[in-house]
N, C-alpha and C. Protein backbone atom coordinates (compact mmCIF):
# COMPACT_ATOMS: atom_id res chain seq x y z
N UNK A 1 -12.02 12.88 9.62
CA UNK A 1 -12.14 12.78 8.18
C UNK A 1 -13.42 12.03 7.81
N UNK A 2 -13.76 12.56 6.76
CA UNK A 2 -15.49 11.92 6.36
C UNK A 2 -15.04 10.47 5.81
N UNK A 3 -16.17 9.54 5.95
CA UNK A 3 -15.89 8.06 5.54
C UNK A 3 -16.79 8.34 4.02
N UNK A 4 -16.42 7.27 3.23
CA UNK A 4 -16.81 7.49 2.07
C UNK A 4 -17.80 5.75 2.11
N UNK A 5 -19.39 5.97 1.33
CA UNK A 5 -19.87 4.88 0.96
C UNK A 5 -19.23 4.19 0.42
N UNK A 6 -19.56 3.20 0.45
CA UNK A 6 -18.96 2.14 -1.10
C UNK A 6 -20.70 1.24 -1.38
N UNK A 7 -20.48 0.22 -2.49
CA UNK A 7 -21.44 -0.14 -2.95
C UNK A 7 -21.77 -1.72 -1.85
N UNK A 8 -20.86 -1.72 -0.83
CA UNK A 8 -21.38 -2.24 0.28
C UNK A 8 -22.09 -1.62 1.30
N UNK A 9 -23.69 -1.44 2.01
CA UNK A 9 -23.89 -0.55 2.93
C UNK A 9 -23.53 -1.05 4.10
N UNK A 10 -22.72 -1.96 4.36
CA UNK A 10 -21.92 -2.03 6.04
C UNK A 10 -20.38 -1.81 5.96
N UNK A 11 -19.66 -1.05 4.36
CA UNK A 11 -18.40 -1.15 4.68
C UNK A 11 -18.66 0.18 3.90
N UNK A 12 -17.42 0.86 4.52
CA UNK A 12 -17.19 2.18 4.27
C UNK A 12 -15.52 2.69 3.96
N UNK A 13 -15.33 3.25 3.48
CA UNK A 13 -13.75 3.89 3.36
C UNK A 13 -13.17 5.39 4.11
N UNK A 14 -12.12 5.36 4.41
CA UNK A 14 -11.66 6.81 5.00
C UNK A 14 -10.44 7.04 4.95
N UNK A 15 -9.92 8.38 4.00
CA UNK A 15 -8.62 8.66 3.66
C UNK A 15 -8.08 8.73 5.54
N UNK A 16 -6.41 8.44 6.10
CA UNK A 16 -5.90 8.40 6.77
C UNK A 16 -5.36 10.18 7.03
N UNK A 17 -5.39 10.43 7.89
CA UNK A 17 -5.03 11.84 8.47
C UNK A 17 -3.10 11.50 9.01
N UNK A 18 -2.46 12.29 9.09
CA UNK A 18 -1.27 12.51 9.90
C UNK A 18 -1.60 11.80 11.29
N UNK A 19 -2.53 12.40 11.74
CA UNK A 19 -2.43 11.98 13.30
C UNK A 19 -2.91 10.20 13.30
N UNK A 20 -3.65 9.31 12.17
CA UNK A 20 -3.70 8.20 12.21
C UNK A 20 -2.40 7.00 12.22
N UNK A 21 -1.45 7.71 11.74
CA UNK A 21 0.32 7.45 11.76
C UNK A 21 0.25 6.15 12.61
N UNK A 22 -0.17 6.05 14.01
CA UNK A 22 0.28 5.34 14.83
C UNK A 22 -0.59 3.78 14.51
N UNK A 23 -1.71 3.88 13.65
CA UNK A 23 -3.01 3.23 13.44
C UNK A 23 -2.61 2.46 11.82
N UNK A 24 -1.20 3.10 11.19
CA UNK A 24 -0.50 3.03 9.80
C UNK A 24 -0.15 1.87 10.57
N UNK A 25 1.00 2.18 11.53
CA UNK A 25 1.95 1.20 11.62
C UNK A 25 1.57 0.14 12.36
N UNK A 26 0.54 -0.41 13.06
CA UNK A 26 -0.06 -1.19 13.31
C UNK A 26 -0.63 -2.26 12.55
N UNK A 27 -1.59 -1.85 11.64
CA UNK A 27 -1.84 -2.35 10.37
C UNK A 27 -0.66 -2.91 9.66
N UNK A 28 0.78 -2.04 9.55
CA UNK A 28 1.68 -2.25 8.55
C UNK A 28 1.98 -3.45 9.79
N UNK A 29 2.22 -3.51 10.96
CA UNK A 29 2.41 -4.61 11.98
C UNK A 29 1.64 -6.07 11.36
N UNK A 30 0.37 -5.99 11.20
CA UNK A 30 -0.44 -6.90 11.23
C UNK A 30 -0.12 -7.43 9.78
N UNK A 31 0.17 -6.87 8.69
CA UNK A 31 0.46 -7.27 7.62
C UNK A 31 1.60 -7.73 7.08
N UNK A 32 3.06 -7.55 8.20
CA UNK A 32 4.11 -8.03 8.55
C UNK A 32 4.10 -9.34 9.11
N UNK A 33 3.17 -9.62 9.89
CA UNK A 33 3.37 -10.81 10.64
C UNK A 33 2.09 -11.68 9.68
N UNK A 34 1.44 -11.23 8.77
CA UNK A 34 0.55 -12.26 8.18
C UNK A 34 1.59 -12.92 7.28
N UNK A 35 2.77 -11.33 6.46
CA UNK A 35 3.48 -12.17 5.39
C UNK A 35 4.84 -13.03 6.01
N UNK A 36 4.68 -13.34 6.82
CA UNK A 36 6.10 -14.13 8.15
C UNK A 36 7.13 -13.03 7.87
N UNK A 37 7.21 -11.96 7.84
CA UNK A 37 8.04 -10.77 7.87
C UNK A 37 7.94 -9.61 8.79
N UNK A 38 7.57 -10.30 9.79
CA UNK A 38 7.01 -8.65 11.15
C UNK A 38 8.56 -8.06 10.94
N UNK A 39 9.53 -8.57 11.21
CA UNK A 39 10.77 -8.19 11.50
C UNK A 39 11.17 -7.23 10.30
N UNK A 40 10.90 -7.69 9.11
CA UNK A 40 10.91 -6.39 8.26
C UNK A 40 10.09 -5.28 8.34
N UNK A 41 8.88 -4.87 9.30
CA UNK A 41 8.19 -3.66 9.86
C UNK A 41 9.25 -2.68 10.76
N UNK A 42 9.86 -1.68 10.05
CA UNK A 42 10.76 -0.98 11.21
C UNK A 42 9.90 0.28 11.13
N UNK A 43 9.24 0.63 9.93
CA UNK A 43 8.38 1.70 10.71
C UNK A 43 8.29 2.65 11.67
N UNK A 44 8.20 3.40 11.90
CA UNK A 44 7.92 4.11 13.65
C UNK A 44 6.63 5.24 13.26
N UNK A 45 6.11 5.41 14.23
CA UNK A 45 4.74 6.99 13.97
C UNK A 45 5.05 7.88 13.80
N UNK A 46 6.53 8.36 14.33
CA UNK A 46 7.32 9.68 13.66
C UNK A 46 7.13 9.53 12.27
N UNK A 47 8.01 8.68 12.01
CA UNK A 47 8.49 8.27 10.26
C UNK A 47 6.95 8.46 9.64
N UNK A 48 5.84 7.34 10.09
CA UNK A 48 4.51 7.61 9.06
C UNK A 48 4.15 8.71 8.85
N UNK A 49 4.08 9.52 10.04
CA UNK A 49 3.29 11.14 10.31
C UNK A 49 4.24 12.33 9.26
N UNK A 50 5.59 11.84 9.14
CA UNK A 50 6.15 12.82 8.33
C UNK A 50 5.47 12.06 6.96
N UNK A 51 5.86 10.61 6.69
CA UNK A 51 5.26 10.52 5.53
C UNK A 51 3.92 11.09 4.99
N UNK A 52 2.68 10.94 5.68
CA UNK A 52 1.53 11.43 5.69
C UNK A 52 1.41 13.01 5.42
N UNK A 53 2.25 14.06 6.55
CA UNK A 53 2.32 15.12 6.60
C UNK A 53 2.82 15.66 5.51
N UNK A 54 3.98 15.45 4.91
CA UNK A 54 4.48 15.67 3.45
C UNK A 54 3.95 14.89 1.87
N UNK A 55 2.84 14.41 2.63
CA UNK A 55 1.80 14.05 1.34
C UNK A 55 3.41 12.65 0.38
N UNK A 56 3.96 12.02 1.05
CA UNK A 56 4.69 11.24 0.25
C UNK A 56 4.27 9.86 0.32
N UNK A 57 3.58 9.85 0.92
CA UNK A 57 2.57 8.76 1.24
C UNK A 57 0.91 8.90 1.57
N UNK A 58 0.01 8.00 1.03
CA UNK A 58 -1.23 7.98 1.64
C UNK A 58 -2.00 6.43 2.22
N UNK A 59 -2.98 6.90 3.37
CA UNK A 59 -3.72 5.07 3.51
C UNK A 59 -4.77 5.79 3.89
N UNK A 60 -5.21 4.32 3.70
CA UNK A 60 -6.90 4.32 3.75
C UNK A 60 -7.35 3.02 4.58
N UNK A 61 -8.31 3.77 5.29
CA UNK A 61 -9.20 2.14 6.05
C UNK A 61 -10.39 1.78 5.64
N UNK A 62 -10.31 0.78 5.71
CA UNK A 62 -11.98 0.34 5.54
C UNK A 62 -12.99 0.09 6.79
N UNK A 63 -13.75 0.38 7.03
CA UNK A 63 -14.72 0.37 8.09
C UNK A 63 -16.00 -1.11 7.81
N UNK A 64 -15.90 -2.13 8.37
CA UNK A 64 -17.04 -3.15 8.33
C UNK A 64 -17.78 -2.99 9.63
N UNK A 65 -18.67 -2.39 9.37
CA UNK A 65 -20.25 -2.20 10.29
C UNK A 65 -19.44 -1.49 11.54
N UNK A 66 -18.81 -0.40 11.49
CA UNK A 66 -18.04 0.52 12.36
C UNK A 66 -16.65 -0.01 12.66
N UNK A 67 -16.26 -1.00 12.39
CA UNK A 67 -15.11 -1.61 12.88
C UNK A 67 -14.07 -1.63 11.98
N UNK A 68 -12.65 -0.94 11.96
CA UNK A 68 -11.45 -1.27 10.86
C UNK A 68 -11.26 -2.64 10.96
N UNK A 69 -11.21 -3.03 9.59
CA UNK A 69 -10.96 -4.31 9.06
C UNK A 69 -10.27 -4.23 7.76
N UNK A 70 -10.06 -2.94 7.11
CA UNK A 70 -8.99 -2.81 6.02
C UNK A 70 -8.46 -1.92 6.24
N UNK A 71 -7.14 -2.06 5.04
CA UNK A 71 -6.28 -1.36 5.25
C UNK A 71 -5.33 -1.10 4.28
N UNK A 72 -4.80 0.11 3.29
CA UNK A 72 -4.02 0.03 2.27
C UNK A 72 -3.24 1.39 2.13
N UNK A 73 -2.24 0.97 2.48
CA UNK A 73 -0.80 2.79 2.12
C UNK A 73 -0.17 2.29 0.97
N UNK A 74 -0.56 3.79 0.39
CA UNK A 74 0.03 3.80 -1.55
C UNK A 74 0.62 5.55 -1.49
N UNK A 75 1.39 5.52 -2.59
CA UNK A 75 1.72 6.74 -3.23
C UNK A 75 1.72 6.68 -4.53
N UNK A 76 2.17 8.01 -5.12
CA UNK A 76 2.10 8.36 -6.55
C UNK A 76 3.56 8.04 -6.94
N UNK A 77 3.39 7.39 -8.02
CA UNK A 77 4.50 6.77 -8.84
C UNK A 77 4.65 7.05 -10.31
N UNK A 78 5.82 7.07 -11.34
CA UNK A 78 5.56 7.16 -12.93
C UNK A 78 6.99 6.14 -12.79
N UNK A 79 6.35 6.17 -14.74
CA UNK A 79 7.44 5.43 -14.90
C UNK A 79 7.81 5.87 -16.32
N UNK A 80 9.09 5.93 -16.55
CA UNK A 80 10.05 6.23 -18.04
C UNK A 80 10.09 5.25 -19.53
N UNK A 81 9.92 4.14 -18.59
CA UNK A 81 9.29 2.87 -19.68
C UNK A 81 7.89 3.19 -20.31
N UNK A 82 7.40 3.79 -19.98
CA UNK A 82 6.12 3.27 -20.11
C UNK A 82 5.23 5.16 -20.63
N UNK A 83 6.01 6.23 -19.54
CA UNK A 83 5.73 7.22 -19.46
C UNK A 83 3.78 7.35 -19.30
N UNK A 84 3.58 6.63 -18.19
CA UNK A 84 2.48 6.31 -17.16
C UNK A 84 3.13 7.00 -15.97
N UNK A 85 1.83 7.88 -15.35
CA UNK A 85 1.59 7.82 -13.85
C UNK A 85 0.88 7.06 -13.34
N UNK A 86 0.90 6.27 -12.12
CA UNK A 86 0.17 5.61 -11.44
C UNK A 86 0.50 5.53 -9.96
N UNK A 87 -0.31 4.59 -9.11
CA UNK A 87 -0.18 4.70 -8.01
C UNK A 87 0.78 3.38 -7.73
N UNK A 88 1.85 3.59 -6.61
CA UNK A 88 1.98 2.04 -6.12
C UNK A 88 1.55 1.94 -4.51
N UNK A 89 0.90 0.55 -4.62
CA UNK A 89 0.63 0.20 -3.44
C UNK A 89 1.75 -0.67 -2.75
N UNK A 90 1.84 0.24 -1.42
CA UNK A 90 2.97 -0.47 -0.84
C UNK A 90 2.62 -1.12 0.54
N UNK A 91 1.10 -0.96 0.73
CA UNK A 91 0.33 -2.15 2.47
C UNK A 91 -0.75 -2.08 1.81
N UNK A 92 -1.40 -3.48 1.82
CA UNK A 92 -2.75 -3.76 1.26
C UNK A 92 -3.30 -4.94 2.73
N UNK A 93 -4.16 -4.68 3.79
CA UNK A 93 -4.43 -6.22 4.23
C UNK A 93 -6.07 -5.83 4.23
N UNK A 94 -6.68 -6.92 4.49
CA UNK A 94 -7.90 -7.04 4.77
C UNK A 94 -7.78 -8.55 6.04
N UNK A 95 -8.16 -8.05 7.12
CA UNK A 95 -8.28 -8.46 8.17
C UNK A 95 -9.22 -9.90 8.20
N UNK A 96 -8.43 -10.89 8.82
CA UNK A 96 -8.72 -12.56 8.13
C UNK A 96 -10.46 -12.63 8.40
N UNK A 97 -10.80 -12.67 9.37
CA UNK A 97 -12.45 -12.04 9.79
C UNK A 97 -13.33 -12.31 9.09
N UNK A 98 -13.01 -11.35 7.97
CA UNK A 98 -14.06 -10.69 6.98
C UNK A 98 -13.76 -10.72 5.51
N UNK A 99 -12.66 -11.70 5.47
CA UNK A 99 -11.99 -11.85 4.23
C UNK A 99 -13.34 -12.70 3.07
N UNK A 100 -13.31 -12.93 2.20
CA UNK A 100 -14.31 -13.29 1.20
C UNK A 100 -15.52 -12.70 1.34
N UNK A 101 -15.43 -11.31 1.83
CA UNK A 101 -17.05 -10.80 1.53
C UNK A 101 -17.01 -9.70 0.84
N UNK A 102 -15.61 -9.56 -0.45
CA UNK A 102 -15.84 -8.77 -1.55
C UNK A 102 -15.44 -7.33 -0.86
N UNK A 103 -14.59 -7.49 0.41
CA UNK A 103 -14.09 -5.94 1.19
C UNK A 103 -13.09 -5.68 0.18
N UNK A 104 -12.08 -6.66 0.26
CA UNK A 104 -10.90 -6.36 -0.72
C UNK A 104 -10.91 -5.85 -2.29
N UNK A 105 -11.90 -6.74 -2.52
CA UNK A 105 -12.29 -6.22 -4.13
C UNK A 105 -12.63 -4.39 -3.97
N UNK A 106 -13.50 -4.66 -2.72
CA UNK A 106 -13.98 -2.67 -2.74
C UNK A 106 -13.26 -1.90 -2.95
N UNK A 107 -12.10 -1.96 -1.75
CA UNK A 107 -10.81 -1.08 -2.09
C UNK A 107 -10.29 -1.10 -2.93
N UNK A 108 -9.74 -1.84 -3.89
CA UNK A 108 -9.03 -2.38 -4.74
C UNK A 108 -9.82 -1.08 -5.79
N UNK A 109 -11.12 -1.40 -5.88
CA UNK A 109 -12.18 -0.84 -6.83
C UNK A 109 -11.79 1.03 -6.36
N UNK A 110 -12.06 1.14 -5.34
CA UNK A 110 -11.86 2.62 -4.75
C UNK A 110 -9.96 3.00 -5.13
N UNK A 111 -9.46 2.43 -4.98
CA UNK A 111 -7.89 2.77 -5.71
C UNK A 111 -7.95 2.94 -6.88
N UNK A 112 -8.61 2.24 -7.40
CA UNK A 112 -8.86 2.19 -9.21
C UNK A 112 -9.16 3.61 -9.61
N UNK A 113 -10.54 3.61 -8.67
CA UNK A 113 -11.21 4.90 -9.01
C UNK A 113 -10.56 5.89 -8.50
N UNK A 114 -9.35 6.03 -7.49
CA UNK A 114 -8.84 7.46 -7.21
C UNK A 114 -7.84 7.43 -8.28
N UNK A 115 -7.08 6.26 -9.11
CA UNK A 115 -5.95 6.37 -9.99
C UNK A 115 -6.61 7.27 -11.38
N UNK A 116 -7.83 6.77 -11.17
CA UNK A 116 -8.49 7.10 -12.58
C UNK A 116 -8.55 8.91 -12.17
N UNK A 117 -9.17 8.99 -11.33
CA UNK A 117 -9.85 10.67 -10.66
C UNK A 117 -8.30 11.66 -10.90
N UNK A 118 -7.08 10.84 -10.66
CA UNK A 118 -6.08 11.45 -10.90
C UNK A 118 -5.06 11.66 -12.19
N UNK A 119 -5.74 11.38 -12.75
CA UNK A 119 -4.99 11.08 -13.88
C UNK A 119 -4.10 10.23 -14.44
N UNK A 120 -4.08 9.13 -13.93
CA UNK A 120 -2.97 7.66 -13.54
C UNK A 120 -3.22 6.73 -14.82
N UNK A 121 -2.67 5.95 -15.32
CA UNK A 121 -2.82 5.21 -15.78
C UNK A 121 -2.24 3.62 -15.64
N UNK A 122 -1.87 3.22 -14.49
CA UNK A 122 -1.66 2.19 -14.01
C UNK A 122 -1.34 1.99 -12.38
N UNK A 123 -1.57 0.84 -11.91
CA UNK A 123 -1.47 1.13 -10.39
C UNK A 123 -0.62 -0.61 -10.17
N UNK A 124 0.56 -0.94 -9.22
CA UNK A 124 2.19 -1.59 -8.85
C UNK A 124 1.52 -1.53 -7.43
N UNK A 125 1.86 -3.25 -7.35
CA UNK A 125 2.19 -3.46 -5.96
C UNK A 125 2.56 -4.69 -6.19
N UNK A 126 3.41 -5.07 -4.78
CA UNK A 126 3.84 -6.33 -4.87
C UNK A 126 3.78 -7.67 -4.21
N UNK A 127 3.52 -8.56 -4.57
CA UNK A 127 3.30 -10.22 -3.41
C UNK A 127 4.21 -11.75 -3.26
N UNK A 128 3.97 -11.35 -2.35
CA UNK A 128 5.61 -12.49 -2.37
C UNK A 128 5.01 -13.81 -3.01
N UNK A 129 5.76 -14.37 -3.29
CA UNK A 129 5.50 -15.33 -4.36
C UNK A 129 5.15 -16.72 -3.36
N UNK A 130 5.15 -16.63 -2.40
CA UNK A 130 4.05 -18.14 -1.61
C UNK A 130 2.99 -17.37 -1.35
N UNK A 131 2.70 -16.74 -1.63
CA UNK A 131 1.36 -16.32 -1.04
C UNK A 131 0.13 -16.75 -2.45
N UNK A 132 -0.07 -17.52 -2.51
CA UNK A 132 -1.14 -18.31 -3.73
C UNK A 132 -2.50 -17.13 -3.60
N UNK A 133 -2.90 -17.81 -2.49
CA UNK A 133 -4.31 -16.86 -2.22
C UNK A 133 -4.55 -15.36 -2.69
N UNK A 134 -3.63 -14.42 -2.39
CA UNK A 134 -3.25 -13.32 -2.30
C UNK A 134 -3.42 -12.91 -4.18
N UNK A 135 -2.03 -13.85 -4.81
CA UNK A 135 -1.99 -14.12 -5.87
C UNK A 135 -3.18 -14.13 -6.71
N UNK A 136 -4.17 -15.04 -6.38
CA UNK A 136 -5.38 -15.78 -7.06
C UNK A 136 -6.68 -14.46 -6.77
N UNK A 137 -6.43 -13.67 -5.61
CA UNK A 137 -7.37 -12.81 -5.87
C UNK A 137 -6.89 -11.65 -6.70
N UNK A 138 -5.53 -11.41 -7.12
CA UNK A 138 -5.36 -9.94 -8.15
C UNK A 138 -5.74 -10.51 -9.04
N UNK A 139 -5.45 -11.71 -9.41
CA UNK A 139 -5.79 -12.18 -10.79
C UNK A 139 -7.00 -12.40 -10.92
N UNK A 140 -8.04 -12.41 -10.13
CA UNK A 140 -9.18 -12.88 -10.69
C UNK A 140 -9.68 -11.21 -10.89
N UNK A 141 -9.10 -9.93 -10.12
CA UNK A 141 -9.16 -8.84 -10.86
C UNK A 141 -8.89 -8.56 -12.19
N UNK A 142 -8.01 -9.26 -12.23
CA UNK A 142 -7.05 -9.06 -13.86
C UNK A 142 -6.00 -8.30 -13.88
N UNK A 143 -4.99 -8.17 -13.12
CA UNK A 143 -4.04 -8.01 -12.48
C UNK A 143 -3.04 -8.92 -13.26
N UNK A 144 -2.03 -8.88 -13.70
CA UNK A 144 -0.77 -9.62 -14.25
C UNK A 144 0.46 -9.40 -13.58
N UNK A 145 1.23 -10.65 -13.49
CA UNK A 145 2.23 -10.07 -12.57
C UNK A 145 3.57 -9.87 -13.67
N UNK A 146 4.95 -9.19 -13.36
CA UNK A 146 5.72 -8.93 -14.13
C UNK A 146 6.72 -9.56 -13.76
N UNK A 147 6.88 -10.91 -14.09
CA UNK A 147 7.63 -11.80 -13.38
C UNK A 147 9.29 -11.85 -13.92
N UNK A 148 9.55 -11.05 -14.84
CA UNK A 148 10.91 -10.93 -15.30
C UNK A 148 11.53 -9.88 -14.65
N UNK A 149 10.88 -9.49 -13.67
CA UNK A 149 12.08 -8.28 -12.72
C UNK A 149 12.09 -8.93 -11.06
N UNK A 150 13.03 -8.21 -10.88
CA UNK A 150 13.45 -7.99 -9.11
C UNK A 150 13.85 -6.90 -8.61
N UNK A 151 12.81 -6.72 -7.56
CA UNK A 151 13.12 -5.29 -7.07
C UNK A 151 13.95 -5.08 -6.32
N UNK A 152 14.63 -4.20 -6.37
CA UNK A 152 16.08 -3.83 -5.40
C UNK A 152 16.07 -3.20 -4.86
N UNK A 153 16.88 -2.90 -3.58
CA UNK A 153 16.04 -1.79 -2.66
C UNK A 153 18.06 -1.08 -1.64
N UNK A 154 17.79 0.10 -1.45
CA UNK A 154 19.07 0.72 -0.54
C UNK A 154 18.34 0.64 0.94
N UNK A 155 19.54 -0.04 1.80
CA UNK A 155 19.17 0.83 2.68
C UNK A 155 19.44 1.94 3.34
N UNK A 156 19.42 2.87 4.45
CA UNK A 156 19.53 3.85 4.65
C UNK A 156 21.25 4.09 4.85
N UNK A 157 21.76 2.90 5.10
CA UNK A 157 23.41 2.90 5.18
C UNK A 157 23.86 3.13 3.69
N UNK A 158 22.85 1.97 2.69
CA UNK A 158 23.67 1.38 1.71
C UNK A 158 23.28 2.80 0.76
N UNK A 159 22.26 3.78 1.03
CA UNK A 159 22.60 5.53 0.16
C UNK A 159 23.19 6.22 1.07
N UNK A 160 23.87 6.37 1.99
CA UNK A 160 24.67 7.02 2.11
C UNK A 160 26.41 6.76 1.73
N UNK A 161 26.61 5.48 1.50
CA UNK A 161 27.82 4.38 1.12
C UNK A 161 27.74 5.00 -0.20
N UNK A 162 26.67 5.03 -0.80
CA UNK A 162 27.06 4.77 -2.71
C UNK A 162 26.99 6.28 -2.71
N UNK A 163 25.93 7.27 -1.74
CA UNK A 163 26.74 8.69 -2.53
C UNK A 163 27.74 9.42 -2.30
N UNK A 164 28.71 8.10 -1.59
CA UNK A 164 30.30 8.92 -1.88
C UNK A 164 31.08 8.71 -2.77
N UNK A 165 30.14 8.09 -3.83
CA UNK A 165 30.46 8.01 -5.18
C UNK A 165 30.85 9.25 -6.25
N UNK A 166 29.61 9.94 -5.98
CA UNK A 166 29.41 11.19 -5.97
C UNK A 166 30.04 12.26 -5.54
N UNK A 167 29.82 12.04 -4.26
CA UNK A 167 30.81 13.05 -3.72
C UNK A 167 31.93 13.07 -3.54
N UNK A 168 32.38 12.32 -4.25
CA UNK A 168 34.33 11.52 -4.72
C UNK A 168 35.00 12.19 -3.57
N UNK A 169 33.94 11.00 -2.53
CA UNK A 169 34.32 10.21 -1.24
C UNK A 169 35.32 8.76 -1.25
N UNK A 170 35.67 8.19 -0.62
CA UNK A 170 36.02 6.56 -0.78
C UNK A 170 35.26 5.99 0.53
């Protein structure tokens, strides 16, 4: 896949292929164990490669002077409140290294610009709330956080449990 300039000439971008799957969950590894949550990475390269392959997911790397050092998997999202499409980002890291040399801002900038290219009008992701740093750089984007919700989540037991609701199961 072709790498894309950015307005850094030693960092570069490149949409993720299916076959990079195994290179997803690594990254999603490394960004597990930065947020003290590796153990929540269950992931596998099957699972990414279908995600990837069925377009229900996308990532992107960043390249510093040939070397991956970023990293961000998002998909397309809307919402009924709001009746916005946008993207949510669901793995954002930039590799400790190379952190404050405006990599993160790039991507950030290159998401912007694919939300915009697509017709989006807002782009969701989320940061756990000790993470200050993390915090202090969306905001100095201008980024707001929506601090009156909590996200809830099934797991793969807990939808199959509730749709025998449905299927007036017990």
């Amino acid at each position: 896949m072709q790498k894309i300039r950015t307005s850094n000439p030693d960092f570069m971008i490149r949409h993720a292929s299916p076959d990079d799957a195994e290179l997803v969950v690594e990254y999603m590894r490394k960004l597990g164990a930065y947020q003290k949550m590796a153990d929540k990475i269950t992931a596998s390269e099957p699972q990414i490669r279908r995600l990837l392959n069925e377009k229900l997911g996308e990532a992107l790397f960043g390249y510093y002077r040939g070397e991956i050092v970023g990293f961000a998997y998002f998909c397309q999202k809307s919402s009924a409140f709001t009746g916005r499409a946008g993207i949510f980002i669901d793995g954002f890291l930039v590799d400790t290294k190379v952190r404050h040399q405006g990599l993160g801002k790039i991507i950030m900038g290159y998401l912007c610009s694919l939300a915009l290219q697509r017709n989006c009008q807002m782009m969701e992701w989320g940061v756990l709330d000790w993470n200050k740093p993390t915090i202090e750089f969306y905001r100095s984007l201008g980024a707001y956080s929506v601090d009156e919700m909590r996200i809830f989540r099934f797991t793969p037991d807990d939808l199959k449990a509730n749709a025998h609701a449905f299927e007036g199961k017990p």
